[in-house]
Protein backbone atom coordinates (compact mmCIF):
# COMPACT_ATOMS: atom_id res chain seq x y z
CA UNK A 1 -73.46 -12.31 -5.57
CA UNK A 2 -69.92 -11.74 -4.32
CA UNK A 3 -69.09 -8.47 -2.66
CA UNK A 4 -65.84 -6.71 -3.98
CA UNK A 5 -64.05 -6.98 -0.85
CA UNK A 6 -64.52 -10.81 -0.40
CA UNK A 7 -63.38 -11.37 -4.07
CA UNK A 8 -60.22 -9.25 -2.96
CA UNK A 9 -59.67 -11.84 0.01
CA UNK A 10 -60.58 -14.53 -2.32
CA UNK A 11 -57.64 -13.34 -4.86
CA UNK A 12 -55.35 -12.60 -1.98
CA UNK A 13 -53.99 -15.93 -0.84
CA UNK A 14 -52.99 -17.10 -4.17
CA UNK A 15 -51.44 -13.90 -5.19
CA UNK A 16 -48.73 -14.14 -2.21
CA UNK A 17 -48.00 -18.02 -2.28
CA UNK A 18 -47.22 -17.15 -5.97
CA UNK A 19 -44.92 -14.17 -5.44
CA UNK A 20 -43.35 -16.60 -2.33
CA UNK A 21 -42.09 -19.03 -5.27
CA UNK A 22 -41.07 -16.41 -7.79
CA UNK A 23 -38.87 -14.85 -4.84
CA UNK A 24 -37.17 -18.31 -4.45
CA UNK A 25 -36.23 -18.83 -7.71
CA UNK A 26 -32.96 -19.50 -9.12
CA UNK A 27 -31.47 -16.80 -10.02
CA UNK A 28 -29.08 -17.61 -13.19
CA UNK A 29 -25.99 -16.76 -10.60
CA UNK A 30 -24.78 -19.70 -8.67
CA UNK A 31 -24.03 -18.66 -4.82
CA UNK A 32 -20.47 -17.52 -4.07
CA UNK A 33 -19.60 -16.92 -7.82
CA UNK A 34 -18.22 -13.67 -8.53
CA UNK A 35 -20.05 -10.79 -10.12
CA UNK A 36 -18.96 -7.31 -10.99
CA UNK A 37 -19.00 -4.94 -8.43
CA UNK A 38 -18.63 -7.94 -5.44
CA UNK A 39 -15.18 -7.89 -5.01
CA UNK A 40 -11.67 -6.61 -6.43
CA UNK A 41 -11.31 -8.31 -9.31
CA UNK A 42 -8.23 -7.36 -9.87
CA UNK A 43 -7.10 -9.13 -6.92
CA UNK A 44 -9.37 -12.63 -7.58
CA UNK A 45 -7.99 -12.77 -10.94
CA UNK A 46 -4.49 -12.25 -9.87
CA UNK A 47 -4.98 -14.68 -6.49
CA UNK A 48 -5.19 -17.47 -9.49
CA UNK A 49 -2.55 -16.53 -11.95
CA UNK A 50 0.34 -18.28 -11.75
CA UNK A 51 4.00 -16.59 -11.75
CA UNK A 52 4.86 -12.94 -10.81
CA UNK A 53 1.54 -12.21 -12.00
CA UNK A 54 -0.12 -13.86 -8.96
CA UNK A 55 2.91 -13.19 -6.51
CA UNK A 56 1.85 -9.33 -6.53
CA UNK A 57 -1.64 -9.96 -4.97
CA UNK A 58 -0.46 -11.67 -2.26
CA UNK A 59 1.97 -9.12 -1.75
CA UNK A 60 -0.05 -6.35 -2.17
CA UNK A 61 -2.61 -7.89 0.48
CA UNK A 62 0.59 -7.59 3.03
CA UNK A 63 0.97 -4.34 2.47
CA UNK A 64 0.06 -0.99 4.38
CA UNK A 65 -1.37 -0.60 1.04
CA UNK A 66 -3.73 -3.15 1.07
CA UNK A 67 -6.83 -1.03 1.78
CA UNK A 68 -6.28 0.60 -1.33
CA UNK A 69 -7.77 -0.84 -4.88
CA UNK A 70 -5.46 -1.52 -7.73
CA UNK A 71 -6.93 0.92 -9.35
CA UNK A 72 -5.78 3.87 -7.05
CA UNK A 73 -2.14 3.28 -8.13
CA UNK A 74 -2.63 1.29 -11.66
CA UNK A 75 -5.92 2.76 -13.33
CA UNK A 76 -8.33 0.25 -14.77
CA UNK A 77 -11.61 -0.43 -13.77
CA UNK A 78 -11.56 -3.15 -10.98
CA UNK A 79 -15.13 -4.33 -10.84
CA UNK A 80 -14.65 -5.87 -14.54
CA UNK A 81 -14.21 -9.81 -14.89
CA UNK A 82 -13.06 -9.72 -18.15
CA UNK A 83 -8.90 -8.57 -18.76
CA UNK A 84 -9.75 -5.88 -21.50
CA UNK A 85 -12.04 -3.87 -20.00
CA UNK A 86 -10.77 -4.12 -16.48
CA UNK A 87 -7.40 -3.04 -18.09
CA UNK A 88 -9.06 -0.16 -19.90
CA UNK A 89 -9.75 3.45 -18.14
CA UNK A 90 -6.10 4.92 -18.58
CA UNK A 91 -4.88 1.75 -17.42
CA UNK A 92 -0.76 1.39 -16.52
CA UNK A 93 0.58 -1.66 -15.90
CA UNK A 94 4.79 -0.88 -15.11
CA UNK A 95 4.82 2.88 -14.38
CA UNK A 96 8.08 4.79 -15.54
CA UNK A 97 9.58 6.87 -12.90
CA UNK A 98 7.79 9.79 -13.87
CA UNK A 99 4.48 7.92 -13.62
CA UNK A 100 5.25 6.30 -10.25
CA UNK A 101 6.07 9.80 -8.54
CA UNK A 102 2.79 10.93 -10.17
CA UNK A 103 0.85 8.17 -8.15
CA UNK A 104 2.51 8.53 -5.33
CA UNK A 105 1.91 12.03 -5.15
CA UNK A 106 -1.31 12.06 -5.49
CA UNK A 107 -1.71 10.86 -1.87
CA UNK A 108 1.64 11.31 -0.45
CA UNK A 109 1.79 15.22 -2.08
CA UNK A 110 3.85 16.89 0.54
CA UNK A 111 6.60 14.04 0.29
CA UNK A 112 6.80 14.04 -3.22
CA UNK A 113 6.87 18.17 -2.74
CA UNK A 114 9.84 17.33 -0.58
CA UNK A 115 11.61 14.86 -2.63
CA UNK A 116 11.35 17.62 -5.82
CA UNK A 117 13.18 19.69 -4.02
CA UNK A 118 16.14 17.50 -3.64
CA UNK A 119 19.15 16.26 -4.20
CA UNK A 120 17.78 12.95 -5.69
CA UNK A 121 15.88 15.26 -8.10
CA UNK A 122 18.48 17.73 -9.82
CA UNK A 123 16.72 21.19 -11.04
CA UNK A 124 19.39 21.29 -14.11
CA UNK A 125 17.83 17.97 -15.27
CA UNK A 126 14.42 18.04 -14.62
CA UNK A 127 13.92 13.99 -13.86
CA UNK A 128 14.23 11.95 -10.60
CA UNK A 129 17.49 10.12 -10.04
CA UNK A 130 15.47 7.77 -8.43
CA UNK A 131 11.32 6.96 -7.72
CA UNK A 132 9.19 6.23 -4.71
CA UNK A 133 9.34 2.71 -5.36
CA UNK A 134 13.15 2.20 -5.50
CA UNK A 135 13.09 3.25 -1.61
CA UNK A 136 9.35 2.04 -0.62
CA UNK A 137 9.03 -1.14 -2.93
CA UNK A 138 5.91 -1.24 -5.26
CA UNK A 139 4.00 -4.16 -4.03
CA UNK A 140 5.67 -4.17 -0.71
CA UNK A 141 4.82 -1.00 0.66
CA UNK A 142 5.18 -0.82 4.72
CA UNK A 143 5.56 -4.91 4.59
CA UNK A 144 9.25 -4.90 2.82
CA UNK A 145 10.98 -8.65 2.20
CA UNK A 146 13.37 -9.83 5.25
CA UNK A 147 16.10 -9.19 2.94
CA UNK A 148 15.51 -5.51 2.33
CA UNK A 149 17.48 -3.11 4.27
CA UNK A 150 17.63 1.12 4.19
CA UNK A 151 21.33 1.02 5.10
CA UNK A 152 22.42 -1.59 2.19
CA UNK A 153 20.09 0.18 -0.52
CA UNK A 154 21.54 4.01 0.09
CA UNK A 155 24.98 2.67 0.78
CA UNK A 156 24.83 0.85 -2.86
CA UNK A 157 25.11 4.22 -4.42
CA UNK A 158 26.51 6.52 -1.44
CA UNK A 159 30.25 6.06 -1.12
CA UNK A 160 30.61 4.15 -4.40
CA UNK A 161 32.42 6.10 -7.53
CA UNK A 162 31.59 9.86 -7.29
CA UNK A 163 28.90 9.75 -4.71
CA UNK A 164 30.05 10.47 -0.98
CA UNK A 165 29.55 8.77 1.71
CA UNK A 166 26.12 9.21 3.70
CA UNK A 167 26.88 11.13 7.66
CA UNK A 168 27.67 8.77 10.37
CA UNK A 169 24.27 10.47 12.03
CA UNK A 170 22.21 9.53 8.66
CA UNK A 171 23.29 5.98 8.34
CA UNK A 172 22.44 5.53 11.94
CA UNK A 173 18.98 6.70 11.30
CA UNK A 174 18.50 4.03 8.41
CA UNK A 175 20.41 1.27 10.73
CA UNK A 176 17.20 2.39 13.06
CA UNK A 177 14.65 1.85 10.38
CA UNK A 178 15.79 -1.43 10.25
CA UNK A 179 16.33 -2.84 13.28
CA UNK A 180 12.81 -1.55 14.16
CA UNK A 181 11.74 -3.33 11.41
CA UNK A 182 13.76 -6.36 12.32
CA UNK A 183 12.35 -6.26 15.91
CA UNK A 184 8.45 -5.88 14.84
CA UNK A 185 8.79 -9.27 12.08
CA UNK A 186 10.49 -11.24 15.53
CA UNK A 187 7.14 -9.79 17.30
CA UNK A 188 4.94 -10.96 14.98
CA UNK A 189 6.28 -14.68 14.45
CA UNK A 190 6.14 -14.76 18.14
CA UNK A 191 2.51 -13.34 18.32
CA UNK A 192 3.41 -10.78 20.88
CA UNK A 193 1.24 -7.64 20.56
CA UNK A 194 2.71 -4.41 19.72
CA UNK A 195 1.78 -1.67 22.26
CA UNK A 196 -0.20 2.10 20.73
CA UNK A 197 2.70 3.70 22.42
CA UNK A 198 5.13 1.42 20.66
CA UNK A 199 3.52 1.86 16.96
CA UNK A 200 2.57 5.72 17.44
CA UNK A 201 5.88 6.36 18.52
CA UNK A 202 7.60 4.24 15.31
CA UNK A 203 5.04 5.73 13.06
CA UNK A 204 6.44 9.36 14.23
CA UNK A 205 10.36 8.45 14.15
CA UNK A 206 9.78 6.84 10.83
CA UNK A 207 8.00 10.30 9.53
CA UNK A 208 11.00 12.21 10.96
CA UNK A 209 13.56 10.23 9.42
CA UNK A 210 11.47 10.69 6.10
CA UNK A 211 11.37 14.07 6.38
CA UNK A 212 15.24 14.37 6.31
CA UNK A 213 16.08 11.71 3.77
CA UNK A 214 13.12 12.91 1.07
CA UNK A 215 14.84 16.48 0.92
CA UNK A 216 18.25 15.47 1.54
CA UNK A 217 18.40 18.44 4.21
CA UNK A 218 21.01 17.86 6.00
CA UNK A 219 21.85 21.61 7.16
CA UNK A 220 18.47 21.06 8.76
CA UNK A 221 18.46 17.44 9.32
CA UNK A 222 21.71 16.52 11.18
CA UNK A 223 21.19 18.31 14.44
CA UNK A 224 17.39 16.12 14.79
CA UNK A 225 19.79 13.27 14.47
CA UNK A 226 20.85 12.72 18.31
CA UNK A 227 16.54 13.04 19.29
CA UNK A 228 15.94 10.82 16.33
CA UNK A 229 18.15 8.18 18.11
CA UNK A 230 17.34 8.43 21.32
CA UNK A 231 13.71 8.28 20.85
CA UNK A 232 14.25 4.90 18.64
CA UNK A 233 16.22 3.34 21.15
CA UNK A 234 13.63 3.57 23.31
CA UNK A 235 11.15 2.09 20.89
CA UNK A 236 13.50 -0.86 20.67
CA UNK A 237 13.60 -1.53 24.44
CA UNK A 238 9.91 -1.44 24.54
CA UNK A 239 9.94 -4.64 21.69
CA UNK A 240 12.62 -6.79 23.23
C-alpha cells in the first residue's frame, strides 16, 4: 500500500510538465500586434492614415509636446483600437479658440492668466483676438516649420490698417526668437551638441520674452528689453 506522501511525488511530475505546456500556449494574440492599453493608439492609427490626418502624428512626435498623449489636449480615450470609442470621452477634434485657450491653460495656467489680461484679449469683448495656437502652432509646439517666423507673424497684423507698429525693442526680441531658433535647426543638421548652459539659458530668455509679449506690458516690458538682448546675443555666440 502506497503512503500519501509517495502518491503526492507520484502526482507531482506530471502535474508540472502539464502546466509547462499550458504556459506555452498560443495565446490568440500574435506577437507585436497591438492591444489596448500597449501603446497610443491614437498615434499608431494616425502613423498609417494617409493625408493631414497622418501628417499630425509625425508632427506631434517632433514636438516639445510629444510626451504628452492626445488625449491631454484632444479628449478621447487613447488606449481604444476602434475610431468610435477612442473618439468618445468628451472628445474634440478642431478646438475653437475658446477651447484651445481652455487646453492650454490647463497646464500653461499662469500664461493664459497673463494673456487674459491683455491687449490680445479686450475686457469690453470678452473673447481672444487671437489663441495659443496662432503664436505656438498646434501640432508644432517647440519644433515650429523652417518657414515660421515671430517677427513675420506679429508684423502681419502690427503696422497694417489700424494696428501700430510693434517697438523697435519688441521686434528685436522676436528677431531673437528666431535666429535662436535658426541657429539650433543648423546645430542639429550638423549633429553638434547643444551645451546645458546654452539650452537653460534659451529656455529662460524665451520665458522672458513670453512674459512681455503674453500681457502686452510694455510699461513693464520695454526697459527688460536691452538685458533681454544682451543675454541672447550671447546665447548666439555660444551656437556659432
Amino acid at each position: 500500500m502506497h503512503s500519501r506522501s509517495s502518491v503526492r511525488k507520484a502526482l507531482s511530475a506530471p502535474i508540472c510538465a502539464l502546466l509547462l505546456v499550458f504556459a506555452c500556449l498560443p495565446t490568440g494574440r500574435q506577437a507585436g500586434s497591438a492591444r489596448p492599453g500597449d501603446e497610443n493608439q491614437c498615434i499608431a492609427c494616425h502613423s498609417q492614415a494617409s493625408g493631414r490626418a497622418g501628417e499630425v502624428a509625425g508632427l506631434h512626435l517632433k514636438s516639445s509636446h510629444a510626451k504628452q498623449g492626445c488625449q491631454s489636449c484632444h479628449g478621447g480615450d487613447p488606449s481604444q483600437q476602434e475610431k468610435l470609442r477612442a473618439h468618445s470621452g468628451g472628445f474634440i477634434s478642431a478646438p475653437d479658440r475658446a477651447e484651445t485657450l481652455a487646453m492650454c491653460g490647463r497646464c500653461h495656467s499662469s500664461a493664459l492668466r497673463e494673456f487674459e489680461r491683455s491687449r490680445h484679449f479686450p475686457e469690453s469683448r470678452n473673447i481672444p483676438r487671437l489663441d495659443c495656437a496662432e503664436c505656438h502652432g498646434t501640432h508644432t509646439v517647440g519644433n515650429p516649420p523652417e518657414t515660421f517666423g515671430y517677427v513675420a507673424l506679429c508684423t502681419s497684423c502690427h503696422g497694417l490698417e489700424y494696428l501700430p507698429e510693434l517697438p523697435e525693442p519688441v521686434t528685436q526680441m522676436l528677431a531673437l526668437t528666431d535666429d535662436l531658433q535658426d541657429a539650433v535647426r543648423v546645430a542639429e543638421r550638423q549633429n553638434r551638441p547643444l551645451s546645458a548652459d546654452f539650452i537653460t539659458g534659451r529656455r529662460r530668455l524665451r520665458r522672458n520674452i513670453a512674459e512681455i509679449v503674453h500681457s502686452t506690458d510694455l510699461q513693464s516690458g520695454l526697459p527688460r528689453a536691452p538685458d533681454i538682448l544682451r543675454r541672447g546675443e550671447s546665447l548666439k555666440a555660444m551656437v556659432k
